[in-house]
PDB file of N, CA and C in Angstrom:
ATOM      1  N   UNK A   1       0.822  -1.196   0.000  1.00  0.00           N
ATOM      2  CA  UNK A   1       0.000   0.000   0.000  1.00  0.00           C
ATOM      3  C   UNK A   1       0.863   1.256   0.000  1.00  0.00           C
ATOM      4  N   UNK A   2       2.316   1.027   0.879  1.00  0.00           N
ATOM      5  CA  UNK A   2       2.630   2.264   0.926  1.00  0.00           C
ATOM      6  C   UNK A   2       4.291   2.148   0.314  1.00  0.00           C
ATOM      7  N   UNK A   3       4.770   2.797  -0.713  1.00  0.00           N
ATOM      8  CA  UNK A   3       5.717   2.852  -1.256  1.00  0.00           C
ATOM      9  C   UNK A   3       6.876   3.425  -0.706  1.00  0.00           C
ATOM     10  N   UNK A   4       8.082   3.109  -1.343  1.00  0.00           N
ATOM     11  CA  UNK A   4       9.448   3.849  -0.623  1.00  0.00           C
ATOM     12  C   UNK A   4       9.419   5.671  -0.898  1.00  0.00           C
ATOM     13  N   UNK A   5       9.192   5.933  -1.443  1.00  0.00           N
ATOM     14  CA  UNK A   5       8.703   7.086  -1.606  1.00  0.00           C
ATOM     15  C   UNK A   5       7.404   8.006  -1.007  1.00  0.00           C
ATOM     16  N   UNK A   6       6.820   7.377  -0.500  1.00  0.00           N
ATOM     17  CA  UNK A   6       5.422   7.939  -0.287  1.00  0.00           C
ATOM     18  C   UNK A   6       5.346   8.259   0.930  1.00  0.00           C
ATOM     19  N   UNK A   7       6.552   9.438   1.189  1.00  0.00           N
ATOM     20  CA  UNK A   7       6.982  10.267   2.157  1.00  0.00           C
ATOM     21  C   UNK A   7       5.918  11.181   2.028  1.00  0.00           C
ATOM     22  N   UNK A   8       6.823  12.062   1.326  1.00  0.00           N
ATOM     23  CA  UNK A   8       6.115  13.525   1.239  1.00  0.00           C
ATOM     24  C   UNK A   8       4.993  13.680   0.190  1.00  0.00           C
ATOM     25  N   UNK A   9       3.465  14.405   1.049  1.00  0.00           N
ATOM     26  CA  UNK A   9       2.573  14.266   0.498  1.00  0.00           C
ATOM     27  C   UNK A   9       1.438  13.339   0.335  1.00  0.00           C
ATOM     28  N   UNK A  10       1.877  12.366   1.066  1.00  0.00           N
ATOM     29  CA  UNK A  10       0.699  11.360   1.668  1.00  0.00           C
ATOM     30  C   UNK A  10       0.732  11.391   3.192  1.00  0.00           C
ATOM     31  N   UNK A  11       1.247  12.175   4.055  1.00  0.00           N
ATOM     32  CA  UNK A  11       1.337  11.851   5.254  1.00  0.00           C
ATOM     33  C   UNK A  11      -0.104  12.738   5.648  1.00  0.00           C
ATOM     34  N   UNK A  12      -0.759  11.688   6.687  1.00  0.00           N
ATOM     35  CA  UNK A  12      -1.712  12.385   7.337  1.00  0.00           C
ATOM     36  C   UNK A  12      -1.658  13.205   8.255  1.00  0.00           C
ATOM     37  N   UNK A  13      -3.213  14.025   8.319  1.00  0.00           N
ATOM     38  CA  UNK A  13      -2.917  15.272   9.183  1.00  0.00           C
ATOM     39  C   UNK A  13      -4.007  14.971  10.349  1.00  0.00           C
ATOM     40  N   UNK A  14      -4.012  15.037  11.292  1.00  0.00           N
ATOM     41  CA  UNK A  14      -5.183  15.046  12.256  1.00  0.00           C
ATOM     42  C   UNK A  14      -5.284  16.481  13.223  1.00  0.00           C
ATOM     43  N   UNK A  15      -6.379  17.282  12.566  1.00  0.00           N
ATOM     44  CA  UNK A  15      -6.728  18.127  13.642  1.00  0.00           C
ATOM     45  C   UNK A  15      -7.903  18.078  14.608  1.00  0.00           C
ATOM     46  N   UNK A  16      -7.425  17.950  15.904  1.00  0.00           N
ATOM     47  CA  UNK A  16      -8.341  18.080  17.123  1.00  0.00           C
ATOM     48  C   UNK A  16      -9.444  19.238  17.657  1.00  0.00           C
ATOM     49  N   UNK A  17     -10.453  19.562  17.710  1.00  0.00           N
ATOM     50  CA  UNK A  17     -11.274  20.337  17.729  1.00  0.00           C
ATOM     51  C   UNK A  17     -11.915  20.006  19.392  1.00  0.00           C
ATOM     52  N   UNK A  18     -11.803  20.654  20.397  1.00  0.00           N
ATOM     53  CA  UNK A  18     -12.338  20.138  21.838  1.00  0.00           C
ATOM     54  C   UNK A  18     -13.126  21.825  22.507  1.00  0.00           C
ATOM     55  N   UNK A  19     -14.079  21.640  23.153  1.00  0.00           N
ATOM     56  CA  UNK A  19     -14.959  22.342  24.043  1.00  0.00           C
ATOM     57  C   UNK A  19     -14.136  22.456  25.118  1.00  0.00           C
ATOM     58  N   UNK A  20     -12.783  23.329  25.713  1.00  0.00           N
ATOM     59  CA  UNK A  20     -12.263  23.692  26.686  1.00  0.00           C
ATOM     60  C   UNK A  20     -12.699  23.724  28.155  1.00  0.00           C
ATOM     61  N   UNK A  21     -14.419  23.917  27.952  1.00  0.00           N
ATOM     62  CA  UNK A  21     -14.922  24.066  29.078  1.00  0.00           C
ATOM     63  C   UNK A  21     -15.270  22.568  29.639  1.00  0.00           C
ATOM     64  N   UNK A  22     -15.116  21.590  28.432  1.00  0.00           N
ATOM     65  CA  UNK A  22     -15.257  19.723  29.390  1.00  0.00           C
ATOM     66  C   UNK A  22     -14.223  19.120  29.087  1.00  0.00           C
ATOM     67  N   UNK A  23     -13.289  19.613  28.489  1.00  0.00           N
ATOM     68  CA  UNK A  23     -12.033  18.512  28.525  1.00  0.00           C
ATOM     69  C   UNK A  23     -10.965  19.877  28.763  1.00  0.00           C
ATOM     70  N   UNK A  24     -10.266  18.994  29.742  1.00  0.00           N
ATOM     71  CA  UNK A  24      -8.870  19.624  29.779  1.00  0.00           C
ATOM     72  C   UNK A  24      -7.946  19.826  28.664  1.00  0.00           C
ATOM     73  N   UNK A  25      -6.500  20.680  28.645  1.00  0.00           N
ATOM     74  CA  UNK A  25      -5.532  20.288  27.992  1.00  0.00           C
ATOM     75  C   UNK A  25      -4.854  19.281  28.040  1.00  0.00           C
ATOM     76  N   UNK A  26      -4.782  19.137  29.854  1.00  0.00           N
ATOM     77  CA  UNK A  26      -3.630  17.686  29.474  1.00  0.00           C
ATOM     78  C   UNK A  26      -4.243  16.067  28.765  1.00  0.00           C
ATOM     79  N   UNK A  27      -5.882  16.229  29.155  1.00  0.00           N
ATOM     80  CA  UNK A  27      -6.468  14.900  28.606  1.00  0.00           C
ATOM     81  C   UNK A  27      -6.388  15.260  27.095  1.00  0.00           C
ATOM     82  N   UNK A  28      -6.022  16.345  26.322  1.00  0.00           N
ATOM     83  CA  UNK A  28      -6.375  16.451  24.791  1.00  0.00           C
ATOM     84  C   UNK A  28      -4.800  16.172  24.689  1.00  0.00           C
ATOM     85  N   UNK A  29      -3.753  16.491  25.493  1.00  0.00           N
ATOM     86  CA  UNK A  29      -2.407  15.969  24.894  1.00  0.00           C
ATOM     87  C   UNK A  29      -2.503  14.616  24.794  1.00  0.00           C
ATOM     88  N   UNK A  30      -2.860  14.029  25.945  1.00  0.00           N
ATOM     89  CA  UNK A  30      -3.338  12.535  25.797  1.00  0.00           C
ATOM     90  C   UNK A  30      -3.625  11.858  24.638  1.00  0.00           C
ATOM     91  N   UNK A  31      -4.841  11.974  24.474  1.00  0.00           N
ATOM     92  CA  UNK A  31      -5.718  11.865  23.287  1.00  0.00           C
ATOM     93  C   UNK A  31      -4.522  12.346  22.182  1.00  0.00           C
ATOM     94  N   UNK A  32      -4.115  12.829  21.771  1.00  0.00           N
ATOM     95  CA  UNK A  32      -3.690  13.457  20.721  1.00  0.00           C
ATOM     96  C   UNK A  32      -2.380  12.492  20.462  1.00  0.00           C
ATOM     97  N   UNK A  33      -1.846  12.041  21.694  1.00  0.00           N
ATOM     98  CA  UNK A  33      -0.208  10.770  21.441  1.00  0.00           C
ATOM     99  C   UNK A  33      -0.927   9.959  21.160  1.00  0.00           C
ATOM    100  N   UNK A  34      -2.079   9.387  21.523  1.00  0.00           N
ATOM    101  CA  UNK A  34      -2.514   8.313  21.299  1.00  0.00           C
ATOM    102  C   UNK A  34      -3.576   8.124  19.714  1.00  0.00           C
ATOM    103  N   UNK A  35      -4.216   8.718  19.378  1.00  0.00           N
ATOM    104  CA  UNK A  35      -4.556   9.108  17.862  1.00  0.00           C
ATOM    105  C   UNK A  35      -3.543   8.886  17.025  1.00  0.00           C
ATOM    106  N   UNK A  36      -2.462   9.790  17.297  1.00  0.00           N
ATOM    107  CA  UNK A  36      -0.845   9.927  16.516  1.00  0.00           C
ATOM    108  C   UNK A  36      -0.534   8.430  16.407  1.00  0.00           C
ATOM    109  N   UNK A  37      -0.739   8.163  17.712  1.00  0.00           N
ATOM    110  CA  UNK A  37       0.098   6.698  16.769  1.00  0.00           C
ATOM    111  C   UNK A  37      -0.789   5.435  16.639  1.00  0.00           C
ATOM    112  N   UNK A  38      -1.944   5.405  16.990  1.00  0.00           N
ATOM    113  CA  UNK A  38      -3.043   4.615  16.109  1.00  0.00           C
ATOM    114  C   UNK A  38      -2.946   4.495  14.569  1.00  0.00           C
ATOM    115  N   UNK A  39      -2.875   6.293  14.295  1.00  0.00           N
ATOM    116  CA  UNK A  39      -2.853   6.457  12.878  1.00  0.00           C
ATOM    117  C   UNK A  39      -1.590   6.012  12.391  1.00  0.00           C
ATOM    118  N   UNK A  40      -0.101   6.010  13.112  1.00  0.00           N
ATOM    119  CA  UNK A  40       0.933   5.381  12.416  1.00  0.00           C
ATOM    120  C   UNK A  40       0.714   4.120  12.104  1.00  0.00           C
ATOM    121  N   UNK A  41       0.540   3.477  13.370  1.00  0.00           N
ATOM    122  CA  UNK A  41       0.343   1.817  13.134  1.00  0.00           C
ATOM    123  C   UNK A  41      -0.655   1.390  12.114  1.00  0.00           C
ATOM    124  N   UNK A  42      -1.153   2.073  12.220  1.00  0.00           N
ATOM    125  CA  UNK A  42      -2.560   1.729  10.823  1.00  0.00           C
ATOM    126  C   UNK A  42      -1.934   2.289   9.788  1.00  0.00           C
ATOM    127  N   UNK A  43      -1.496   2.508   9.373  1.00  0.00           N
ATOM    128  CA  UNK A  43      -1.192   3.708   7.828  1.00  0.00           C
ATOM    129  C   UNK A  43       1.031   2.831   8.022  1.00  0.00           C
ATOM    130  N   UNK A  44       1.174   2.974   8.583  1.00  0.00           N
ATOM    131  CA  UNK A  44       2.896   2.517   8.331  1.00  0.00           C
ATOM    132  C   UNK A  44       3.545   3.887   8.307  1.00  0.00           C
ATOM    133  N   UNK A  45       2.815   4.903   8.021  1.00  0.00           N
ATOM    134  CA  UNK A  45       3.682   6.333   8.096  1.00  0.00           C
ATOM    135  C   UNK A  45       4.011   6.890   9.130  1.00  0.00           C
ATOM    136  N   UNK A  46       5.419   7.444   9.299  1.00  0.00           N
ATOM    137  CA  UNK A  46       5.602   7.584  10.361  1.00  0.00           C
ATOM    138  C   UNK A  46       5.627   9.315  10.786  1.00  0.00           C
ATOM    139  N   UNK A  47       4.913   9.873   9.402  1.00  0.00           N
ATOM    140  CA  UNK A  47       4.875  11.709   9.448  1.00  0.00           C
ATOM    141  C   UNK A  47       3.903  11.595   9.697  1.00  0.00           C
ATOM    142  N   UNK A  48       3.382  11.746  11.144  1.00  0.00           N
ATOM    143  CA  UNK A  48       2.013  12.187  11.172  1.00  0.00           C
ATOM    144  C   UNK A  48       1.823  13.169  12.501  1.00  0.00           C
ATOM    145  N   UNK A  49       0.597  14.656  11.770  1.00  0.00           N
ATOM    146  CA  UNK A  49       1.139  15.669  12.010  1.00  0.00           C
ATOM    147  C   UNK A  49      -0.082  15.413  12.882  1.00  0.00           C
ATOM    148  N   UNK A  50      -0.440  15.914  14.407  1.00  0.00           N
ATOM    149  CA  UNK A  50      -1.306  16.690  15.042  1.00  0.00           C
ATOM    150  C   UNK A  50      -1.729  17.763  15.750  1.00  0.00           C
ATOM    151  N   UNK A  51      -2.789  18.364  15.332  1.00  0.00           N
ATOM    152  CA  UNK A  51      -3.017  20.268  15.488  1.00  0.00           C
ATOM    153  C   UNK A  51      -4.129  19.958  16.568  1.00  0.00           C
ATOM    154  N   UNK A  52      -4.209  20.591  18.088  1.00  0.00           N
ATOM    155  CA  UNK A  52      -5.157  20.399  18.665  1.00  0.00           C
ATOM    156  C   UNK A  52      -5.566  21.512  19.163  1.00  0.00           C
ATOM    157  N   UNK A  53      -6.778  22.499  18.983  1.00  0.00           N
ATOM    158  CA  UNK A  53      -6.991  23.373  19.648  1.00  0.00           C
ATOM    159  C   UNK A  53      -8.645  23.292  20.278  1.00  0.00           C
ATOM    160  N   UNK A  54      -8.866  24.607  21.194  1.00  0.00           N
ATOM    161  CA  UNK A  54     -10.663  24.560  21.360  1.00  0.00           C
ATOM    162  C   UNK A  54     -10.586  25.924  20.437  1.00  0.00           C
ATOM    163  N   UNK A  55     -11.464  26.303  20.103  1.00  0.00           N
ATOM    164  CA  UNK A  55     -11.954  27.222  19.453  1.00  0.00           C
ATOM    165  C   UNK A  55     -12.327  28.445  20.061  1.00  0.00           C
ATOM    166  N   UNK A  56     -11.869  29.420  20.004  1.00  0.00           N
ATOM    167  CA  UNK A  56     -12.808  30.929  20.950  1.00  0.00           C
ATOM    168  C   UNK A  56     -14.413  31.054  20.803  1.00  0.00           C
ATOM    169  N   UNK A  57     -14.716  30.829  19.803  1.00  0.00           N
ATOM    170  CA  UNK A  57     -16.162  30.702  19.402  1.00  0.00           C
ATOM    171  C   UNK A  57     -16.594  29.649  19.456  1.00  0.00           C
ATOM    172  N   UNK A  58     -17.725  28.743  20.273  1.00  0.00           N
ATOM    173  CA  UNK A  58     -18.679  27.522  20.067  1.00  0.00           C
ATOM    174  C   UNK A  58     -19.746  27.579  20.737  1.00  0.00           C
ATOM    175  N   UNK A  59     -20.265  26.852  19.306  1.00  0.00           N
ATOM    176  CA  UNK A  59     -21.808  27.059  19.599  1.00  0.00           C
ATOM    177  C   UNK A  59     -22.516  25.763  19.318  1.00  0.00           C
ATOM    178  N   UNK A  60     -22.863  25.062  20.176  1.00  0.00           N
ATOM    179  CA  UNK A  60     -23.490  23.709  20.444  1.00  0.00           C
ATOM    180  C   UNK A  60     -22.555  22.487  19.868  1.00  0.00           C
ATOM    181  N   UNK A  61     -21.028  22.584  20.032  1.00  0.00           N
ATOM    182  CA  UNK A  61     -20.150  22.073  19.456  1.00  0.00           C
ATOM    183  C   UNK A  61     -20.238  20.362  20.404  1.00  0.00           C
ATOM    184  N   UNK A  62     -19.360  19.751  19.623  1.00  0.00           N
ATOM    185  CA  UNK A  62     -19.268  18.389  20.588  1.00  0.00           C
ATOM    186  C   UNK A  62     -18.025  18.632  21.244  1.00  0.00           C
ATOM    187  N   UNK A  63     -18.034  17.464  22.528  1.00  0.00           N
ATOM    188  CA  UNK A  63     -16.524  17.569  23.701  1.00  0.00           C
ATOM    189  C   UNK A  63     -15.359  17.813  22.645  1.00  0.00           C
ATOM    190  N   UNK A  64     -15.642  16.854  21.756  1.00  0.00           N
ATOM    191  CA  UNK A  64     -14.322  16.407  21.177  1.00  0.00           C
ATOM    192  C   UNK A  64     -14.489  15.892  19.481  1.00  0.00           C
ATOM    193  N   UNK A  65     -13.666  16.811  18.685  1.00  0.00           N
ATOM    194  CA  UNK A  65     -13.413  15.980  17.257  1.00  0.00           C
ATOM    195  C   UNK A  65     -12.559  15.751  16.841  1.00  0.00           C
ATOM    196  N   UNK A  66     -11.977  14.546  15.876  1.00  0.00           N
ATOM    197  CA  UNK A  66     -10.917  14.405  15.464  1.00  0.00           C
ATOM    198  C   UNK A  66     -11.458  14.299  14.179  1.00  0.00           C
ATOM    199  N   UNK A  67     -10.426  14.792  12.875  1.00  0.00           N
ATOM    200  CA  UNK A  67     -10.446  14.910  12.111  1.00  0.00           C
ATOM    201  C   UNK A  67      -8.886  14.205  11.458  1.00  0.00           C
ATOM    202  N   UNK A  68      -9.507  13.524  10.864  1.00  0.00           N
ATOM    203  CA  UNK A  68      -7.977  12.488  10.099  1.00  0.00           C
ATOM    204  C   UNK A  68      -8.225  12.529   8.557  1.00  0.00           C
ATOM    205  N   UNK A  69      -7.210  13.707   8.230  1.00  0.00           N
ATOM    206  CA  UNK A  69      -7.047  13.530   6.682  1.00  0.00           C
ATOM    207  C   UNK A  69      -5.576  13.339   6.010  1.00  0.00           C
ATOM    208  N   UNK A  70      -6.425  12.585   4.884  1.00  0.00           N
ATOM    209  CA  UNK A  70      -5.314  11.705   4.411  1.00  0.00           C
ATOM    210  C   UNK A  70      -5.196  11.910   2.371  1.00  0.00           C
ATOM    211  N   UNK A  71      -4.232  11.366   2.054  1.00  0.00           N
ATOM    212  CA  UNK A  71      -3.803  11.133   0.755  1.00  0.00           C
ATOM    213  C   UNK A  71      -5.359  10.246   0.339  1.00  0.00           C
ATOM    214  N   UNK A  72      -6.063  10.396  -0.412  1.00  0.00           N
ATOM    215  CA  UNK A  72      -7.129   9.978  -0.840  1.00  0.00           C
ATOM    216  C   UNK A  72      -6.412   8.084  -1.621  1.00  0.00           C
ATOM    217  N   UNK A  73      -5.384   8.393  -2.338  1.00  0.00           N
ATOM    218  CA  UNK A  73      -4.547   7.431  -3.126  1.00  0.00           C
ATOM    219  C   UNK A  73      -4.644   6.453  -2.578  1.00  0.00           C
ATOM    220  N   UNK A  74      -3.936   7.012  -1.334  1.00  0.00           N
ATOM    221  CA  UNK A  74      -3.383   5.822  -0.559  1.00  0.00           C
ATOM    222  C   UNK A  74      -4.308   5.153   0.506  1.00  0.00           C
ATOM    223  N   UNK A  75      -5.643   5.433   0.607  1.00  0.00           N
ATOM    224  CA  UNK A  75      -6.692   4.278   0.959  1.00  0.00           C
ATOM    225  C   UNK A  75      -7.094   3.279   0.244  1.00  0.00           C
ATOM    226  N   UNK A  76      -6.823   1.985   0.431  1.00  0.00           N
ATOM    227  CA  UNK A  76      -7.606   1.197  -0.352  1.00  0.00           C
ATOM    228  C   UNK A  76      -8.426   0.589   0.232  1.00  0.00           C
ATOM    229  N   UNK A  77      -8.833   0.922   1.480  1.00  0.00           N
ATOM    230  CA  UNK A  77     -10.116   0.600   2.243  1.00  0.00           C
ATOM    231  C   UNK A  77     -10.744   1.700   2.991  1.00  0.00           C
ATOM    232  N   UNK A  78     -11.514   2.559   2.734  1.00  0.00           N
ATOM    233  CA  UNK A  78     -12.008   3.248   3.379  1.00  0.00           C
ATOM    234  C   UNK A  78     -12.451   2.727   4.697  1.00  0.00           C
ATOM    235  N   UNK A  79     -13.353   2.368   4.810  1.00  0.00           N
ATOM    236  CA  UNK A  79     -14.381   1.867   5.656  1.00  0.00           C
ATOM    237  C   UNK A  79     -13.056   0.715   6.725  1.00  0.00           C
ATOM    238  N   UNK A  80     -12.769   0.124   5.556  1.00  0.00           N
ATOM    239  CA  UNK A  80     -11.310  -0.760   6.631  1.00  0.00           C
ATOM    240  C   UNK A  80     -10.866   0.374   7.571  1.00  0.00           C
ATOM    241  N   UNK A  81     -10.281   1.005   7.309  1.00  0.00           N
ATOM    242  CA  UNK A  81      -9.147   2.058   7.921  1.00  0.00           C
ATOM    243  C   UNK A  81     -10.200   2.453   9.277  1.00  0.00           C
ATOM    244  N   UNK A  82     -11.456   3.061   8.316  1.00  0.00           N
ATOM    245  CA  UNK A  82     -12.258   3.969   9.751  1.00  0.00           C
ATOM    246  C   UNK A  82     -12.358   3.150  11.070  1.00  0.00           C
ATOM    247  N   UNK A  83     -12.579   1.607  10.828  1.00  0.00           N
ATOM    248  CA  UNK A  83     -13.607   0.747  11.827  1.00  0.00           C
ATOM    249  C   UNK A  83     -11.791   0.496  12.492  1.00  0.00           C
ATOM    250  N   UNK A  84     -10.811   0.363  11.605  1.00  0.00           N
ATOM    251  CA  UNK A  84      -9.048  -0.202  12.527  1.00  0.00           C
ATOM    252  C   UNK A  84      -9.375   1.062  13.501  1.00  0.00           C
ATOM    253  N   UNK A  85      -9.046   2.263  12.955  1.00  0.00           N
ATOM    254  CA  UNK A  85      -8.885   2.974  13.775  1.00  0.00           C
ATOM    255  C   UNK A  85     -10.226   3.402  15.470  1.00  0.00           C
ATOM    256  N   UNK A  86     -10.886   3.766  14.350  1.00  0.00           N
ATOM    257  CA  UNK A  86     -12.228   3.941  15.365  1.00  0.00           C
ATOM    258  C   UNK A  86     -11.995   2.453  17.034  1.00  0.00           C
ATOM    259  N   UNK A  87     -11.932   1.262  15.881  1.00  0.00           N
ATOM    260  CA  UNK A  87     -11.806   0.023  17.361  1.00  0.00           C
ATOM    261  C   UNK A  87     -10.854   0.551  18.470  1.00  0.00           C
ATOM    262  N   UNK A  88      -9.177   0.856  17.612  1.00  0.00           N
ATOM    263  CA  UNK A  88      -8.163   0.825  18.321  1.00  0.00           C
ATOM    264  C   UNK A  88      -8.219   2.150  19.538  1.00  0.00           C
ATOM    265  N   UNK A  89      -9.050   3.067  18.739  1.00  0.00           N
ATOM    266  CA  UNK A  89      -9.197   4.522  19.852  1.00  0.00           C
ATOM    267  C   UNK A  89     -10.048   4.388  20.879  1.00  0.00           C
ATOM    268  N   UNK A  90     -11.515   3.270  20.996  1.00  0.00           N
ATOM    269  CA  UNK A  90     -12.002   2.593  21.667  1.00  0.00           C
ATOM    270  C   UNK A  90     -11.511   1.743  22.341  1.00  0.00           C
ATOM    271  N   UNK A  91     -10.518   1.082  22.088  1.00  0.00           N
ATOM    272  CA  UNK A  91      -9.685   0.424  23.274  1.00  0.00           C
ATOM    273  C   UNK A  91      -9.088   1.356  23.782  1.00  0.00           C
ATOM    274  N   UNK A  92      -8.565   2.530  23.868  1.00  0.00           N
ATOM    275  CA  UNK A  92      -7.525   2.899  24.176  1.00  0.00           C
ATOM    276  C   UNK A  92      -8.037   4.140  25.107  1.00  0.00           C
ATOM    277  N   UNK A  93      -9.817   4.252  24.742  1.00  0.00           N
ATOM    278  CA  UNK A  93     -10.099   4.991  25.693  1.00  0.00           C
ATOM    279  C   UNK A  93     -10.702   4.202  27.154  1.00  0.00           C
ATOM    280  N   UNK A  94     -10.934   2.653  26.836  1.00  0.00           N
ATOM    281  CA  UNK A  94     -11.194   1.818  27.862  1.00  0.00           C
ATOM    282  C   UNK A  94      -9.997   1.766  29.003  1.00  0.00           C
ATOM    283  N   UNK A  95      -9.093   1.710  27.940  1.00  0.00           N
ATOM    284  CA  UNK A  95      -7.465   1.366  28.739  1.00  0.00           C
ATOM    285  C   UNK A  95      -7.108   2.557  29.937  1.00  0.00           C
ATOM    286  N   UNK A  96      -7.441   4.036  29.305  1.00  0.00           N
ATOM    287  CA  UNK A  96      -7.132   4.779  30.012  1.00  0.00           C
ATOM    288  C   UNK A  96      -8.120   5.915  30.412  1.00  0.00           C
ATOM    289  N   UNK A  97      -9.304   4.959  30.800  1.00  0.00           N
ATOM    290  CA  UNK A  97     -10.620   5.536  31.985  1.00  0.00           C
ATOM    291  C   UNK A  97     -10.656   7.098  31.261  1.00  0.00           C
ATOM    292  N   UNK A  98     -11.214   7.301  29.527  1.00  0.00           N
ATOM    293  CA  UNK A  98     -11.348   8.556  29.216  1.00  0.00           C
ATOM    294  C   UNK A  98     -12.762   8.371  28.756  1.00  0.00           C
ATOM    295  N   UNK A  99     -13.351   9.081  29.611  1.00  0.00           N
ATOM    296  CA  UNK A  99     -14.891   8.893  29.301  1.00  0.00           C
ATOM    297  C   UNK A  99     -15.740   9.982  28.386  1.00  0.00           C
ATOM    298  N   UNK A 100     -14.788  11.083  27.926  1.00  0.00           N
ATOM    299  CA  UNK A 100     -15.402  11.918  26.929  1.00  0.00           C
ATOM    300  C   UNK A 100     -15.589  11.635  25.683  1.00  0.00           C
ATOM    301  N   UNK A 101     -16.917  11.623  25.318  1.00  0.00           N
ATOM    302  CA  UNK A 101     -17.137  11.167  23.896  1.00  0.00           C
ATOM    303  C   UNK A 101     -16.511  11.816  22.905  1.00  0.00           C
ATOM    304  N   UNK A 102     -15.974  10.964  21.819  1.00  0.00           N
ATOM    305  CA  UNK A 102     -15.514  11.794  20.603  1.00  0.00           C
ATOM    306  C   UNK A 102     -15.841  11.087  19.575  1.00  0.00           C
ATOM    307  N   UNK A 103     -16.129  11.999  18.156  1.00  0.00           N
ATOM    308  CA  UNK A 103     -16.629  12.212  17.494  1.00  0.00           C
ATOM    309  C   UNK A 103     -15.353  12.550  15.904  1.00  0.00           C
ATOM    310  N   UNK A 104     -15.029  11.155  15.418  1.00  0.00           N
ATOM    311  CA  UNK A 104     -14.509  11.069  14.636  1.00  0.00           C
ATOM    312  C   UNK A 104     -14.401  11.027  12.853  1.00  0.00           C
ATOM    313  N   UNK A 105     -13.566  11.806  12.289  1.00  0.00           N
ATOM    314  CA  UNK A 105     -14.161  11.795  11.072  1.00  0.00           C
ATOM    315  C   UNK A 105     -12.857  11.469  10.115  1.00  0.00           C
ATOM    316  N   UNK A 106     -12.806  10.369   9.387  1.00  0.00           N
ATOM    317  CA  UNK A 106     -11.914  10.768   7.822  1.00  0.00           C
ATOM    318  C   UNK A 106     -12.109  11.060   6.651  1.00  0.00           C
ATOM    319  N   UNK A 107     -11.119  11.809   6.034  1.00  0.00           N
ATOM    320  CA  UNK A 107     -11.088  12.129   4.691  1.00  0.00           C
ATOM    321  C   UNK A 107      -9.980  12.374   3.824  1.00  0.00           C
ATOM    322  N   UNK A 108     -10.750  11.668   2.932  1.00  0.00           N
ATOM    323  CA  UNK A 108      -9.236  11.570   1.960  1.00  0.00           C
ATOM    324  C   UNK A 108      -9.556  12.668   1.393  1.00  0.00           C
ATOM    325  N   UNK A 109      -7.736  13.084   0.685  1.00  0.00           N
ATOM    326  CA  UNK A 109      -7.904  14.205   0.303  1.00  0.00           C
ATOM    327  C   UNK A 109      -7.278  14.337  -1.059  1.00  0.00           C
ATOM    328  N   UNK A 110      -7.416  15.329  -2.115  1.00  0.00           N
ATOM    329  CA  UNK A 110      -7.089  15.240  -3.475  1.00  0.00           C
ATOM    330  C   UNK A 110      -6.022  16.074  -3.083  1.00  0.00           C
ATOM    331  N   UNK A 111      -4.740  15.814  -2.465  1.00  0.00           N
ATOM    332  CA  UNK A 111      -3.732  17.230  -2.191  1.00  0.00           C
ATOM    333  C   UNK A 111      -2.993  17.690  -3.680  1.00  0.00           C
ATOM    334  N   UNK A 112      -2.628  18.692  -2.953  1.00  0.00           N
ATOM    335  CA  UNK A 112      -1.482  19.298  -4.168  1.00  0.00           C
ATOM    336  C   UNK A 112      -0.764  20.344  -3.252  1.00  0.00           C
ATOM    337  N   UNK A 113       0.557  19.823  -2.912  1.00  0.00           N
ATOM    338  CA  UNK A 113       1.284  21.205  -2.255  1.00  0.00           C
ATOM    339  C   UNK A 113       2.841  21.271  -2.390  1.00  0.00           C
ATOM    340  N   UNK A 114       3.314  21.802  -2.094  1.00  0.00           N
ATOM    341  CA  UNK A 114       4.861  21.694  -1.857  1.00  0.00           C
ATOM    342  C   UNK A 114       5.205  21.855  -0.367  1.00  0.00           C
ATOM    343  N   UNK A 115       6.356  21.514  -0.263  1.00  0.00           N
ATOM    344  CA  UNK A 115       6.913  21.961   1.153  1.00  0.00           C
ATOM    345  C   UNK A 115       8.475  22.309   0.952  1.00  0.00           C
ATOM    346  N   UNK A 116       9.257  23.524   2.092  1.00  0.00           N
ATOM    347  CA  UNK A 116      10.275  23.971   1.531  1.00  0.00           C
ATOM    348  C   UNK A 116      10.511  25.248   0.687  1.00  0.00           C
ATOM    349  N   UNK A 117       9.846  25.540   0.256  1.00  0.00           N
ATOM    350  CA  UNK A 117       9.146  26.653  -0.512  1.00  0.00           C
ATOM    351  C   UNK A 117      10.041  28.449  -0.188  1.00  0.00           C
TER     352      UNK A 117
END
């Protein structure tokens, strides 16, 4: 699935979206090592970037979103990937007594960018 090359430009991005007023920072650093490397072990890549903030503005928002986007290419299972990951973040919130719901989403993406620039 994933080539010697398929460094730069397929690496996924996950940004975190959280309601400040029910989850802490340190439980979103949490959350955020542990996403990071769900998504490595699932994907084999080992660039994977995560952005976590709450927002100044929300308005009927959920605790918690993750957002995992990816090289569109390089899925060859959609639905595979969602249910690996989705299980493994469900164990992992059993493992470590995190009882805030979250609300996960992927998408592949048609990129085009450079880096270095």
């Amino acid at each position: 699935m994933w080539g010697k090359n398929d460094k730069i430009g397929f690496m996924p991005m996950i940004t975190i979206k959280y309601d400040d007023a029910k989850v802490k920072d340190d439980q979103i650093i949490l959350l955020s090592k542990a996403i990071q490397k769900i998504v490595i072990d699932m994907t084999n890549i080992k660039e994977v970037f995560v952005y976590a903030d709450s927002p100044k503005i929300k308005i009927d928002v959920a605790p918690i979103e993750i957002f995992i986007e990816m090289s569109a290419s390089k899925i060859t299972d959609r639905e595979f990937l969602f249910q690996a990951i989705k299980t493994d973040l469900s164990n992992w919130k059993k493992e470590n007594n995190f009882s805030n719901p979250i609300t996960i989403t992927l998408t592949p993406m048609d990129w085009h960018f450079d880096v270095n620039i």
